[in-house]
Each structure stands twice: as C-alpha cells, then as structure tokens.
PDB file of N, CA and C in Angstrom:
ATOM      1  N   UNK A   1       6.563   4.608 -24.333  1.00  0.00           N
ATOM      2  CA  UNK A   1       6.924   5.099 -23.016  1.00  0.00           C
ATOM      3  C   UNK A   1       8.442   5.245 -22.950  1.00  0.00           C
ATOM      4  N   UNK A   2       8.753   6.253 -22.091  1.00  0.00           N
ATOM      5  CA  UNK A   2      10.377   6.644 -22.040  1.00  0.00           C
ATOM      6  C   UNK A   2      10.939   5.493 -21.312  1.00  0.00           C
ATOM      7  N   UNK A   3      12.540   5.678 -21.311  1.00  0.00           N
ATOM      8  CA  UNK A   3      12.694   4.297 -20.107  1.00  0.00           C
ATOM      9  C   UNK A   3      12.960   4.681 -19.018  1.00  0.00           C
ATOM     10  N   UNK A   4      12.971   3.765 -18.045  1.00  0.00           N
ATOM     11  CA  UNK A   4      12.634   4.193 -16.687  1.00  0.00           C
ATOM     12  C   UNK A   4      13.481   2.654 -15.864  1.00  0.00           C
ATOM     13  N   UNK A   5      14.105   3.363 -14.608  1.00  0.00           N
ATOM     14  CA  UNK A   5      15.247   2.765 -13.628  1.00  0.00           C
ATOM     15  C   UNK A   5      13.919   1.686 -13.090  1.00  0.00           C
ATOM     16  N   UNK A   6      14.336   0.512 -13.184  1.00  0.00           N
ATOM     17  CA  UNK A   6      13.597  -0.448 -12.187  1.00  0.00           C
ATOM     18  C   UNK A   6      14.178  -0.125 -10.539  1.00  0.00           C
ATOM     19  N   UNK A   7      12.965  -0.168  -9.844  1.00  0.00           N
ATOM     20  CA  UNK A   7      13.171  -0.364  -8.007  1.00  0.00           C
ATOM     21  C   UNK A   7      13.958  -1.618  -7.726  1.00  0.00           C
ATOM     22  N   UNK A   8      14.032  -2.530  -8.462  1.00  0.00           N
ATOM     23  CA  UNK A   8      14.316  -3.760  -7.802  1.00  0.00           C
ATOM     24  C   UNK A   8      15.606  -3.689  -7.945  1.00  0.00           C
ATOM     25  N   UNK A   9      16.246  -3.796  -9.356  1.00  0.00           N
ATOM     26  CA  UNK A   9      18.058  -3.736  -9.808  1.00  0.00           C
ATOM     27  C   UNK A   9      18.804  -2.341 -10.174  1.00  0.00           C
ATOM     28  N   UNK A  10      17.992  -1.435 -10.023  1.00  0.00           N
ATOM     29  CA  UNK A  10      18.129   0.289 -10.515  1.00  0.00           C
ATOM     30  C   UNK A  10      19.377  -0.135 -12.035  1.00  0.00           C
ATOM     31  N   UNK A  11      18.495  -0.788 -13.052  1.00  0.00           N
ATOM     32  CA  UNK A  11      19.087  -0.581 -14.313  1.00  0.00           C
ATOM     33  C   UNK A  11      17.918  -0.286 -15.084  1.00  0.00           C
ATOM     34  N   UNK A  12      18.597   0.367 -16.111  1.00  0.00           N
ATOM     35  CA  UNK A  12      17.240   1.090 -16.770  1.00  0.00           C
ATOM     36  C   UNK A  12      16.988  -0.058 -18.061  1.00  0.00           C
ATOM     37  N   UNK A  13      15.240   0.048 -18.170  1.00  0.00           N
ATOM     38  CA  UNK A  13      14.524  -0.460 -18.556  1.00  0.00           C
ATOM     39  C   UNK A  13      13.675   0.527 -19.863  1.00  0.00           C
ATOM     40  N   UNK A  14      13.539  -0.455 -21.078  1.00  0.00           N
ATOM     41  CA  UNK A  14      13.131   0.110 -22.003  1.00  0.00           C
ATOM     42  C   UNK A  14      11.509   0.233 -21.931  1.00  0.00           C
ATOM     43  N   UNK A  15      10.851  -1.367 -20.811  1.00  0.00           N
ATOM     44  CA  UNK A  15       9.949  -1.830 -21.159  1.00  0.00           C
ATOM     45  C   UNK A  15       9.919  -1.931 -19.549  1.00  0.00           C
ATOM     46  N   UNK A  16       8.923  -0.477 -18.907  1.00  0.00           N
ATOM     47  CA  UNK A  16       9.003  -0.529 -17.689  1.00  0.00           C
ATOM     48  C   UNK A  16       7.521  -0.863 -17.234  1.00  0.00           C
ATOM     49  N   UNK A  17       7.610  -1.891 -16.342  1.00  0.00           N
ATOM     50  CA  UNK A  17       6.394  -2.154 -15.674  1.00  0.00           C
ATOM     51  C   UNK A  17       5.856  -1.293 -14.264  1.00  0.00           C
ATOM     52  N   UNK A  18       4.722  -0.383 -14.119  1.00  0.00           N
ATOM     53  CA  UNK A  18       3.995   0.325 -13.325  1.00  0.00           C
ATOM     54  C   UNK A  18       4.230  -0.649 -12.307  1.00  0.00           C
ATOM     55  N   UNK A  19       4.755  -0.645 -10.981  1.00  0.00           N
ATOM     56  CA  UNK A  19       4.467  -1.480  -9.754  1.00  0.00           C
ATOM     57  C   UNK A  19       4.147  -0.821  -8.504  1.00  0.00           C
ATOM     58  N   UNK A  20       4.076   0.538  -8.267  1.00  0.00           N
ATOM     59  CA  UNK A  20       3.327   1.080  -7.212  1.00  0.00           C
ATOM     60  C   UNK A  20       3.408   2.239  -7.129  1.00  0.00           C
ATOM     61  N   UNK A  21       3.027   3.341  -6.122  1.00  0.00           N
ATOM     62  CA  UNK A  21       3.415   4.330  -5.860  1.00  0.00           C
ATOM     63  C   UNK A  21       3.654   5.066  -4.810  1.00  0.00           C
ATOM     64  N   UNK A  22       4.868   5.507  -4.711  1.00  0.00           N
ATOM     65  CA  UNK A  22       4.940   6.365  -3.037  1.00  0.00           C
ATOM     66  C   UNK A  22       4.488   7.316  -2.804  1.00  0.00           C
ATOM     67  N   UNK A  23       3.921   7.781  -1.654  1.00  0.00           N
ATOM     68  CA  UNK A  23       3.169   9.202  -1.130  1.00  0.00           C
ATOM     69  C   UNK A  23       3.850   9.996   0.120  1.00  0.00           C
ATOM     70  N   UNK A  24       4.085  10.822  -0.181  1.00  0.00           N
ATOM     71  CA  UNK A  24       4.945  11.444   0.751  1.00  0.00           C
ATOM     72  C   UNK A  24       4.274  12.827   1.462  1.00  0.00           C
ATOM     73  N   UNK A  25       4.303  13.051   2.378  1.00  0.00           N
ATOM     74  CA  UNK A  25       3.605  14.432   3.127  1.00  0.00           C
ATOM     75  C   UNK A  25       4.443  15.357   3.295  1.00  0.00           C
ATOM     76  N   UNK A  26       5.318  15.057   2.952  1.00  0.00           N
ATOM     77  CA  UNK A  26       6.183  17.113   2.882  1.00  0.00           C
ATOM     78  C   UNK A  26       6.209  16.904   0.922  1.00  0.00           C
ATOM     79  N   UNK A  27       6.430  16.170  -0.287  1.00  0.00           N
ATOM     80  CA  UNK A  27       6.179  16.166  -1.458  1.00  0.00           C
ATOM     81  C   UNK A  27       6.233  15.741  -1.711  1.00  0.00           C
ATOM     82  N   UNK A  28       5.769  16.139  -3.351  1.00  0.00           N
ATOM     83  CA  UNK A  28       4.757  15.351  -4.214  1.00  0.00           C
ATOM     84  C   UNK A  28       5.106  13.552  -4.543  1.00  0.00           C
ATOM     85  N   UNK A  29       4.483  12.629  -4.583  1.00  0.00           N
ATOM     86  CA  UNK A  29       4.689  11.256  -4.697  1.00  0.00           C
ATOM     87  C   UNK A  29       5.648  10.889  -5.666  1.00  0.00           C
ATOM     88  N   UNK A  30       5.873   9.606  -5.857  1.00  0.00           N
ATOM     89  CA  UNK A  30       6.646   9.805  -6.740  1.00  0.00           C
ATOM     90  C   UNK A  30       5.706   8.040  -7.960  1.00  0.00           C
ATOM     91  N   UNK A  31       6.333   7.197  -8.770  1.00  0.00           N
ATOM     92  CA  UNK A  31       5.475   6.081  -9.384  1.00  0.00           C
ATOM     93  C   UNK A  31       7.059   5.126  -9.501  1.00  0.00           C
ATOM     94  N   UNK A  32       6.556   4.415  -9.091  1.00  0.00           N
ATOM     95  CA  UNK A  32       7.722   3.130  -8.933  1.00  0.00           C
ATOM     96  C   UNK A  32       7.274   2.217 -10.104  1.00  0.00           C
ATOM     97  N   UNK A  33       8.299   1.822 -10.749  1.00  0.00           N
ATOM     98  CA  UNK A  33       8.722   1.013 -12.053  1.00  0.00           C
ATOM     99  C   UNK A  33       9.678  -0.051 -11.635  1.00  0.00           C
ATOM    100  N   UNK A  34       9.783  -1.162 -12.938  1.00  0.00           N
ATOM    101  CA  UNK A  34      10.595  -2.373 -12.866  1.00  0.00           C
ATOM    102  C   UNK A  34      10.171  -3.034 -14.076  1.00  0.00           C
ATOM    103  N   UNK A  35      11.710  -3.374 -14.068  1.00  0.00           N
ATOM    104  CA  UNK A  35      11.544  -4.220 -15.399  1.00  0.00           C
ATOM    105  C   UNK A  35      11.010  -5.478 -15.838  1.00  0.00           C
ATOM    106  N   UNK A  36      10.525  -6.005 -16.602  1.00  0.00           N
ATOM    107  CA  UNK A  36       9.430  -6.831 -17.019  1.00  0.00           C
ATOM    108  C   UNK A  36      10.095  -8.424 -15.870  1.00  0.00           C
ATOM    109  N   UNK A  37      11.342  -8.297 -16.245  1.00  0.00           N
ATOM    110  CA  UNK A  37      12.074  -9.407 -14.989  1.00  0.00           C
ATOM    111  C   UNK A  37      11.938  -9.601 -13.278  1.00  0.00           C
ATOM    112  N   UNK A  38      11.462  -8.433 -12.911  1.00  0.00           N
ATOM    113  CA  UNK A  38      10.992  -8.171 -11.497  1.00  0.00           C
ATOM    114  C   UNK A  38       9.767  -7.937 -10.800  1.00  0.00           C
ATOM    115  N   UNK A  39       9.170  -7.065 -12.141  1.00  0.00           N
ATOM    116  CA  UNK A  39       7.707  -6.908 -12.238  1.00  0.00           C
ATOM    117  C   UNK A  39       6.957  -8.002 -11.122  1.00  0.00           C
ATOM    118  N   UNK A  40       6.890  -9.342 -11.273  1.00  0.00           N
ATOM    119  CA  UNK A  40       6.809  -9.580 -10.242  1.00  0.00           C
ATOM    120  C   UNK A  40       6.826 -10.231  -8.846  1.00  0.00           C
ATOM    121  N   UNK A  41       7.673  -9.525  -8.671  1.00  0.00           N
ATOM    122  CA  UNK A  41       8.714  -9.747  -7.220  1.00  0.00           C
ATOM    123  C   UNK A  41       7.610  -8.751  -6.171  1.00  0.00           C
ATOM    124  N   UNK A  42       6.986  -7.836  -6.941  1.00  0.00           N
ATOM    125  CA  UNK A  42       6.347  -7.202  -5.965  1.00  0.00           C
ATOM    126  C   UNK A  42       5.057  -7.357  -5.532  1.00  0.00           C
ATOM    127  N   UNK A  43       4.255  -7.259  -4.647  1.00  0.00           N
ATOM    128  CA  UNK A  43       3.531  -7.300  -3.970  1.00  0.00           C
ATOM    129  C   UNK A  43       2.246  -6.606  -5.124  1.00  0.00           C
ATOM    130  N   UNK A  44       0.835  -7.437  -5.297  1.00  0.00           N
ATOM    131  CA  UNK A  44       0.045  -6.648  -6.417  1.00  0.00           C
ATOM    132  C   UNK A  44      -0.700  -5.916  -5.406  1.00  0.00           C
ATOM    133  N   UNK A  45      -0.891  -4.644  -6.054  1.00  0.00           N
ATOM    134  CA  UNK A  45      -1.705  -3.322  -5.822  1.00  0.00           C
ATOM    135  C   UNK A  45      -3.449  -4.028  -5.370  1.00  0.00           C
ATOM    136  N   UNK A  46      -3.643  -3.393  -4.067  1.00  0.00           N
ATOM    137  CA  UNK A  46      -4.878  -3.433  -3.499  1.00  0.00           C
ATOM    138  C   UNK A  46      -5.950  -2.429  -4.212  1.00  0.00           C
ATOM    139  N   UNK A  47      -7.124  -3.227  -4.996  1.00  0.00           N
ATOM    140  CA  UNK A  47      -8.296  -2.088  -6.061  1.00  0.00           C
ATOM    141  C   UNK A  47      -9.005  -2.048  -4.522  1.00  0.00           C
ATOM    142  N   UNK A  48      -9.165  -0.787  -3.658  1.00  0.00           N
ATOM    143  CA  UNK A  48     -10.013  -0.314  -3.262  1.00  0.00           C
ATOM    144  C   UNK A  48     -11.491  -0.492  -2.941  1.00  0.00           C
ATOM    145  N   UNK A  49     -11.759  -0.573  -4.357  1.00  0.00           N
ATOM    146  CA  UNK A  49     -13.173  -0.591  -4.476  1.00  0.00           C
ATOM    147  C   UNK A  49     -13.536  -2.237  -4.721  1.00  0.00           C
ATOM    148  N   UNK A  50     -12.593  -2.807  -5.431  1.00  0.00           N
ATOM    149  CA  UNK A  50     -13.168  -4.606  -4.591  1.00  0.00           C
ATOM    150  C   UNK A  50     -12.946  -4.751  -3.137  1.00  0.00           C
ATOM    151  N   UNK A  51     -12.121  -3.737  -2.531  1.00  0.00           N
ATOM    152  CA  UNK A  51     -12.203  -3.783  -1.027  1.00  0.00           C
ATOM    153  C   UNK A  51     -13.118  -3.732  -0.213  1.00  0.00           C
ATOM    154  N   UNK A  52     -14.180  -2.605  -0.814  1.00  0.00           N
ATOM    155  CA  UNK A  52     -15.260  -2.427  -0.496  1.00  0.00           C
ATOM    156  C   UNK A  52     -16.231  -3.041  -0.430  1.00  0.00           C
ATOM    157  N   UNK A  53     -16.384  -3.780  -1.273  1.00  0.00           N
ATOM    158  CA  UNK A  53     -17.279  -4.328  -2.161  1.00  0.00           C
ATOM    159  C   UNK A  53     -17.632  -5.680  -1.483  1.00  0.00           C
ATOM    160  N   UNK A  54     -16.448  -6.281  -1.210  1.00  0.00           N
ATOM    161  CA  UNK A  54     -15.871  -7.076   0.124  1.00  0.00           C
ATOM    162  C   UNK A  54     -16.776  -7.303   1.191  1.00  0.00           C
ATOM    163  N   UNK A  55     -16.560  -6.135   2.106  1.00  0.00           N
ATOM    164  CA  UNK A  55     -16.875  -5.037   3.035  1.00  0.00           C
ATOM    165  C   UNK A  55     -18.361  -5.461   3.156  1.00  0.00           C
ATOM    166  N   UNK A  56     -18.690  -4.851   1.872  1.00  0.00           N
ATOM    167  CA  UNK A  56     -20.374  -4.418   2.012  1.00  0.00           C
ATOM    168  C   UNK A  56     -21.088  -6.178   2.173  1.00  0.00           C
ATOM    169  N   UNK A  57     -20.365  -7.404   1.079  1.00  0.00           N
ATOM    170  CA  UNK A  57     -20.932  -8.505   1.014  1.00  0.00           C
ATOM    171  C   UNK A  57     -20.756  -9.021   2.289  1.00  0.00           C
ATOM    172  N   UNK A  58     -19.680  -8.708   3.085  1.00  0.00           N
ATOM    173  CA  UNK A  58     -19.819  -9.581   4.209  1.00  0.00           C
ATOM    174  C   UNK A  58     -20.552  -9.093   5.251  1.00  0.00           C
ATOM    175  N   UNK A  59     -20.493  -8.273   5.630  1.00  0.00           N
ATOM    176  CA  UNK A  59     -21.499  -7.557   6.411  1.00  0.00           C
ATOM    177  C   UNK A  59     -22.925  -7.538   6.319  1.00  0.00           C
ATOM    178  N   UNK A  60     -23.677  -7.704   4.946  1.00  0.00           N
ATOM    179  CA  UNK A  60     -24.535  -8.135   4.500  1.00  0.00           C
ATOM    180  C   UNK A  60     -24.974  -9.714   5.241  1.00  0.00           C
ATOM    181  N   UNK A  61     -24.234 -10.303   4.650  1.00  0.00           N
ATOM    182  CA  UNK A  61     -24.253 -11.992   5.333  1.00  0.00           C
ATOM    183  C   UNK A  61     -24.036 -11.922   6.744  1.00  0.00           C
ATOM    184  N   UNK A  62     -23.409 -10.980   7.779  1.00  0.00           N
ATOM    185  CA  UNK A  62     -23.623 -11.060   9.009  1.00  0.00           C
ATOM    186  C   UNK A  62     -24.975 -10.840   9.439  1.00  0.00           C
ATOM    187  N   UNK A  63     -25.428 -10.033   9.222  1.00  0.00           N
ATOM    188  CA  UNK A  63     -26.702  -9.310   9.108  1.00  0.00           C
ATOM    189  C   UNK A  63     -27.794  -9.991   8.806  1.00  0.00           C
ATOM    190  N   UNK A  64     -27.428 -10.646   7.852  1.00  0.00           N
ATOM    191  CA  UNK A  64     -28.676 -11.942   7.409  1.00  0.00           C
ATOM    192  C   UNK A  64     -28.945 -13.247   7.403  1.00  0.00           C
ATOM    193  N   UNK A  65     -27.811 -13.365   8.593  1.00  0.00           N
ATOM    194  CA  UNK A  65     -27.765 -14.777   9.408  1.00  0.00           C
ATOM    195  C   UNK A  65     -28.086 -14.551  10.848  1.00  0.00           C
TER     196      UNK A  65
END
C-alpha cells in the first residue's frame, strides 16, 4: 500500500491503518487513515449487519415474553 497522511498527527505513514470514512453530499467521500500509533485513538467502525442482527434478537425476546 502507498503511504498515506494519518488524521490524527497529519505525518505520513508508511504503514497506514483504514479508520473510517467521510461522506459528503455535494462530493465524492473521501477514506480516513492513521498511523499504526493512533490507529487506536479512534472510535471502532459500527458492522451494520451485527446491528441488525441485534435488532432482530431483541425484538424476538420482546415478543416472546
């Protein structure tokens, strides 16, 4: 992988860690990086679909109590 500016200290990193991504409505997003030292300082990424999944079990157990 190329190197890439960490979000946290904006020095560039050989060995950049994926830590989120921004979405923007006038353009295109952009993928936020950091170096293995900050990596994590940030907040971990919400999987969706264990969100769901969540969702469905508890509601289930409302339902069947």
């Amino acid at each position: 992988m190329t190197s890439q500016v960490c979000a946290r200290c904006d020095a560039r990193t050989g060995k950049p860690v994926l830590v989120g991504h921004v979405h923007s409505a006038s353009a295109g997003g952009r993928t936020l990086y950091s170096c293995p030292e900050h990596a994590l300082t940030f907040p971990r990424p919400i999987d969706p679909v264990a969100q769901i999944d969540a969702l469905r079990r508890a509601r289930k157990e409302e339902t069947a109590s």
